[in-house]
Protein backbone atom coordinates (compact mmCIF):
# COMPACT_ATOMS: atom_id res chain seq x y z
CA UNK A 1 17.85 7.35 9.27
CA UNK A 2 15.50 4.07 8.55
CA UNK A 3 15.57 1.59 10.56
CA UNK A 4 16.22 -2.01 9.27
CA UNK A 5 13.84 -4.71 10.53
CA UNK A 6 15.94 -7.99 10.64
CA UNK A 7 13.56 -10.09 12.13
CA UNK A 8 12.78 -11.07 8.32
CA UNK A 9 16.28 -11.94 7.78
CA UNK A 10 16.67 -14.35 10.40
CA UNK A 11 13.59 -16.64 9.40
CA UNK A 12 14.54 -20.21 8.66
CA UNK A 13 13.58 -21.75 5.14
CA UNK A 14 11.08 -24.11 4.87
CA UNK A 15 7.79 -25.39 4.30
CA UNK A 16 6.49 -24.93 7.78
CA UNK A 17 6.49 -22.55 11.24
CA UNK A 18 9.17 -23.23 12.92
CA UNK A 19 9.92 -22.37 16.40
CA UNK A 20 12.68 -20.46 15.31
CA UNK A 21 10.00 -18.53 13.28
CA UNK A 22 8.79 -16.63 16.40
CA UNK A 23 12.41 -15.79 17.88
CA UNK A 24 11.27 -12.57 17.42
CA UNK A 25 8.09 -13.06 20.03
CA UNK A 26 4.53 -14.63 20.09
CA UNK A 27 2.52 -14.80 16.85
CA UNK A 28 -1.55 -14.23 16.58
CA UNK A 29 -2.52 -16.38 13.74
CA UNK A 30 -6.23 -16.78 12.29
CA UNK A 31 -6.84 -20.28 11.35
CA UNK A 32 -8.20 -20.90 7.90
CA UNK A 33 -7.76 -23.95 7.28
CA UNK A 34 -7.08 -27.44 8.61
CA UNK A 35 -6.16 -30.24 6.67
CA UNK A 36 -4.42 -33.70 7.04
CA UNK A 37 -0.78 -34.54 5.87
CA UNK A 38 0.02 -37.70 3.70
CA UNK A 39 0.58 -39.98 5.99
CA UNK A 40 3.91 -41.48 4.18
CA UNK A 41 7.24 -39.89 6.33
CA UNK A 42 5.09 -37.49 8.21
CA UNK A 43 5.97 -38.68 11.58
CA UNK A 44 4.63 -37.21 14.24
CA UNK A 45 2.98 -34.01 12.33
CA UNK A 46 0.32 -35.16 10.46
CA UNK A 47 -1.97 -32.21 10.57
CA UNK A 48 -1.45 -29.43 8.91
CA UNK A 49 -3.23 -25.75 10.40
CA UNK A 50 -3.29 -22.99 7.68
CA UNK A 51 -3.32 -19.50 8.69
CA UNK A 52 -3.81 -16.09 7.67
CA UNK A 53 -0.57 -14.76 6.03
CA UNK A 54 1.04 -18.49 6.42
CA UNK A 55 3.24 -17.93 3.00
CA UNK A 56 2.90 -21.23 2.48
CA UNK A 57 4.31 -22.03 6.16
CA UNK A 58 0.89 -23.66 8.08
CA UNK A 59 1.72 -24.76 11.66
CA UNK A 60 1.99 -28.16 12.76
CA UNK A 61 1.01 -29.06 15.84
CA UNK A 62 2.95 -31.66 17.78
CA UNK A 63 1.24 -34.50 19.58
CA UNK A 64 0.80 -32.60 22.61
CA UNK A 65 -0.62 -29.24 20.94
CA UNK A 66 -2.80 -31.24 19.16
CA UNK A 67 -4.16 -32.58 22.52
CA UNK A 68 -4.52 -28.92 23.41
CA UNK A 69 -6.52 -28.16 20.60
CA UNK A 70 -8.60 -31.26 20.32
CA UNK A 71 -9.55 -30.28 24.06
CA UNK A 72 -10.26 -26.58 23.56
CA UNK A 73 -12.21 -26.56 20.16
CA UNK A 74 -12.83 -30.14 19.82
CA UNK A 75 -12.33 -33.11 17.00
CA UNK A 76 -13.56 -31.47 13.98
CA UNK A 77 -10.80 -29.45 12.28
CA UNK A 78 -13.00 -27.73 9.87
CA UNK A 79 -14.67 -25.81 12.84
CA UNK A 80 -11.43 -24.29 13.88
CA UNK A 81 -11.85 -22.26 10.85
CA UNK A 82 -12.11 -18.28 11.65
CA UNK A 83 -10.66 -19.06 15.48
CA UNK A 84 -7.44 -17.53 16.62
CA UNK A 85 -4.51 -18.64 18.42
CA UNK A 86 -1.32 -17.08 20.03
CA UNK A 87 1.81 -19.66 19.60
CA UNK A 88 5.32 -18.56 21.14
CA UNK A 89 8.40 -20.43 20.94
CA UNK A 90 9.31 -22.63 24.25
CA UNK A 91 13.02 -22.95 24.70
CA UNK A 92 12.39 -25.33 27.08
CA UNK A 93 11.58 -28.17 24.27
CA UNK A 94 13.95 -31.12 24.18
CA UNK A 95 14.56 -33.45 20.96
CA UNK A 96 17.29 -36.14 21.16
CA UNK A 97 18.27 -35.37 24.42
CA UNK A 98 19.12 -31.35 23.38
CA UNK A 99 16.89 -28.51 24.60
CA UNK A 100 15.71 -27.52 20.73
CA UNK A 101 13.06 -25.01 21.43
CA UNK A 102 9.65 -25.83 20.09
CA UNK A 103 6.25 -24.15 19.34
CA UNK A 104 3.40 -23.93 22.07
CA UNK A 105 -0.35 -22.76 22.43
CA UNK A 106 -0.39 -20.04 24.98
CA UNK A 107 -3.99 -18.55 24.15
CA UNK A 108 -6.63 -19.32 22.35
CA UNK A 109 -10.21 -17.98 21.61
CA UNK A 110 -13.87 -19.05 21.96
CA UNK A 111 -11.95 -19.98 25.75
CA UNK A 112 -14.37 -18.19 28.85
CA UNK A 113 -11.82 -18.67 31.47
CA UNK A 114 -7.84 -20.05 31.28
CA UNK A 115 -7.85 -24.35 31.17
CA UNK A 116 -5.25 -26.28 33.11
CA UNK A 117 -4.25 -30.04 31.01
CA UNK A 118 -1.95 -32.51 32.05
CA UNK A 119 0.25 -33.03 29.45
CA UNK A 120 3.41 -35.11 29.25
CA UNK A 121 6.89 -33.69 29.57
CA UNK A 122 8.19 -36.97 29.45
CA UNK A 123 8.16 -40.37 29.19
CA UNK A 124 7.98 -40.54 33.32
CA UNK A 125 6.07 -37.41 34.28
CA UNK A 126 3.38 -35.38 33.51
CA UNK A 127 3.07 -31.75 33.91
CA UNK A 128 0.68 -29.04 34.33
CA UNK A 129 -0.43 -26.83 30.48
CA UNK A 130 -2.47 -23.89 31.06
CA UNK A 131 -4.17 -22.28 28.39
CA UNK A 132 -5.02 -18.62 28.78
CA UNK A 133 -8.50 -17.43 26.68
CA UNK A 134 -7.25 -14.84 23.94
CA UNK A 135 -9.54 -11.71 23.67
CA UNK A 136 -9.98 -10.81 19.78
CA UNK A 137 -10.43 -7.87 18.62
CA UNK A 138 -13.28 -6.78 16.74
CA UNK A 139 -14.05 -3.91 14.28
CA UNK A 140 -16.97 -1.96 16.37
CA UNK A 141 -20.14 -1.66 14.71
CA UNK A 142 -20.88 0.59 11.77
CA UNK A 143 -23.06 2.98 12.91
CA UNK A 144 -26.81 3.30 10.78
CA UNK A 145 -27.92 6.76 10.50
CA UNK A 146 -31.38 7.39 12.69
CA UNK A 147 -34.30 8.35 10.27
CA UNK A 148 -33.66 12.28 11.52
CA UNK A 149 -29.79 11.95 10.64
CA UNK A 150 -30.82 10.68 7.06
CA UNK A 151 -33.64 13.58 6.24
CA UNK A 152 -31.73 16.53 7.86
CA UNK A 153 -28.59 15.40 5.31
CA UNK A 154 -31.24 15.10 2.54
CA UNK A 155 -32.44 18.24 3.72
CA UNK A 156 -29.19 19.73 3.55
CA UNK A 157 -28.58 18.85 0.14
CA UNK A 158 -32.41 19.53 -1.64
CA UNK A 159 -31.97 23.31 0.02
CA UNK A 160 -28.38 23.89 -1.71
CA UNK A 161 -30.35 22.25 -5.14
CA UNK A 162 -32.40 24.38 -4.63
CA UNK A 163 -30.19 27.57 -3.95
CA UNK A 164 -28.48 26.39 -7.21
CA UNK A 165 -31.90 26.60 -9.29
CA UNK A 166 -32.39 30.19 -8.11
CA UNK A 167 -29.21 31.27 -8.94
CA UNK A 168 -29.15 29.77 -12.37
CA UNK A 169 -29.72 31.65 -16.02
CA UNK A 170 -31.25 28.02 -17.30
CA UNK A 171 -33.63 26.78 -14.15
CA UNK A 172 -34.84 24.09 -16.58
CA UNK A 173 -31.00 22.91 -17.50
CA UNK A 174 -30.43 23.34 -13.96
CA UNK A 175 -32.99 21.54 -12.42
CA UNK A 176 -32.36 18.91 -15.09
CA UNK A 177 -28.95 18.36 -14.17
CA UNK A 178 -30.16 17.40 -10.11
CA UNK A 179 -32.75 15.09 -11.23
CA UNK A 180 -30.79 11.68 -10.33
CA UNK A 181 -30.08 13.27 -6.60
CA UNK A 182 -33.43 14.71 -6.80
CA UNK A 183 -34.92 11.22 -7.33
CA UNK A 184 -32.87 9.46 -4.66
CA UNK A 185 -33.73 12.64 -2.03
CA UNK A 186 -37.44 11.65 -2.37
CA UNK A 187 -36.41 8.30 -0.82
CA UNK A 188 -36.30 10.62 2.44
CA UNK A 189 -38.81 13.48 1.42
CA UNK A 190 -41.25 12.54 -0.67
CA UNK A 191 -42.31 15.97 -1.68
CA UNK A 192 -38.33 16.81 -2.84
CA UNK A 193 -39.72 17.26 -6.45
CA UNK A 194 -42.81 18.99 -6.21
CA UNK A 195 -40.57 21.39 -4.59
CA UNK A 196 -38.06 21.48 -7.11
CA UNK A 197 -40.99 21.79 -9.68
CA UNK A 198 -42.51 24.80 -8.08
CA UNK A 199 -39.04 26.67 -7.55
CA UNK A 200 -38.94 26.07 -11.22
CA UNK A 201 -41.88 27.71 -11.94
CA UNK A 202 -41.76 30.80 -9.59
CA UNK A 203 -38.62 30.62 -8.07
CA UNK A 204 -37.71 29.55 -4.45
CA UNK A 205 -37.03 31.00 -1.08
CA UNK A 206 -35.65 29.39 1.91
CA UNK A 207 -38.20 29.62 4.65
């Protein structure tokens, strides 16, 4: 039996993240974009942070994540491009007087150790933020073959060309038909068709 995710079925409809959007836990996103809202019945949300696999749902920050990220990364949006963030939902957020829930920063990249920000919980107190750096992963390094690696594989393949030509009615057709990979082997060994050429002529024995 399949199981049925219904995280997807419980997402809210609407034009942005919402905290009820990550119900389901924390959420990695890869900023690609930032870019400012009209500022006609915007309120307090006037930016607008695009993300990798938004669906048309960027985040928007409220005045205090803003705060966060204007500390962390800086004032220029357009270099937050290609940075990551992790944003849970806080249940803790109040709105009219009603604990709501609402969307915070909890780590963020290009950070070397966690950062501690006073931030305001309400209109009469302040409160500790702490920001934890978020460790990205990366793909590891394709590895470049050495200059041995390369001519022992074009080794490899000139000596079963060359077992090909000897076993072959037509050397000429044969030999013929390896001349592209022939061409590109000489890349590595220079020689590669001088030696096909001679086990044309008078055949060829692997030493």
């Amino acid at each position: 039996m399949t199981g049925i995710d219904l995280g997807a079925t419980i997402a809210p409809k609407s034009d942005q993240l919402n905290a009820d959007d990550l119900i389901v836990g924390p959420r990695t996103i890869l900023v690609t974009a930032v870019k400012a809202r009209a500022s006609t019945g915007q309120g307090d949300q006037p930016v607008a942070v695009h993300f990798e696999g938004d669906g048309g749902k960027p985040y928007l920050p409220c005045k205090s994540m803003r705060r966060v990220l204007v500390h962390v990364w800086g004032r220029d949006g357009g270099a937050y491009v290609g940075r990551s963030m992790t944003l849970f939902r806080d249940d803790s957020v109040v709105f009219g007087g009603a604990a709501v829930g609402g969307i915070r920063i909890s780590h963020m990249s290009e950070l070397a150790r966690p950062v501690t920000l006073s931030l305001t919980a309400s209109k009469a107190s302040r409160k500790p933020y702490v920001v934890q750096p978020l460790v990205v992963a990366t793909a590891p390094a394709k590895k470049t073959a050495t200059t041995e690696e390369k001519r022992a594989k074009a080794q490899t393949t000139l000596d079963t060309i060359l077992a090909d030509i000897a076993s072959a009615e037509d050397v000429n057709a044969c030999a013929a038909k390896h001349a592209d990979m022939v061409a590109r082997i000489a890349a590595v060994i220079p020689d590669a068709p001088a030696i096909v050429a001679a086990a044309v002529v008078g055949g060829w024995k692997k030493d």
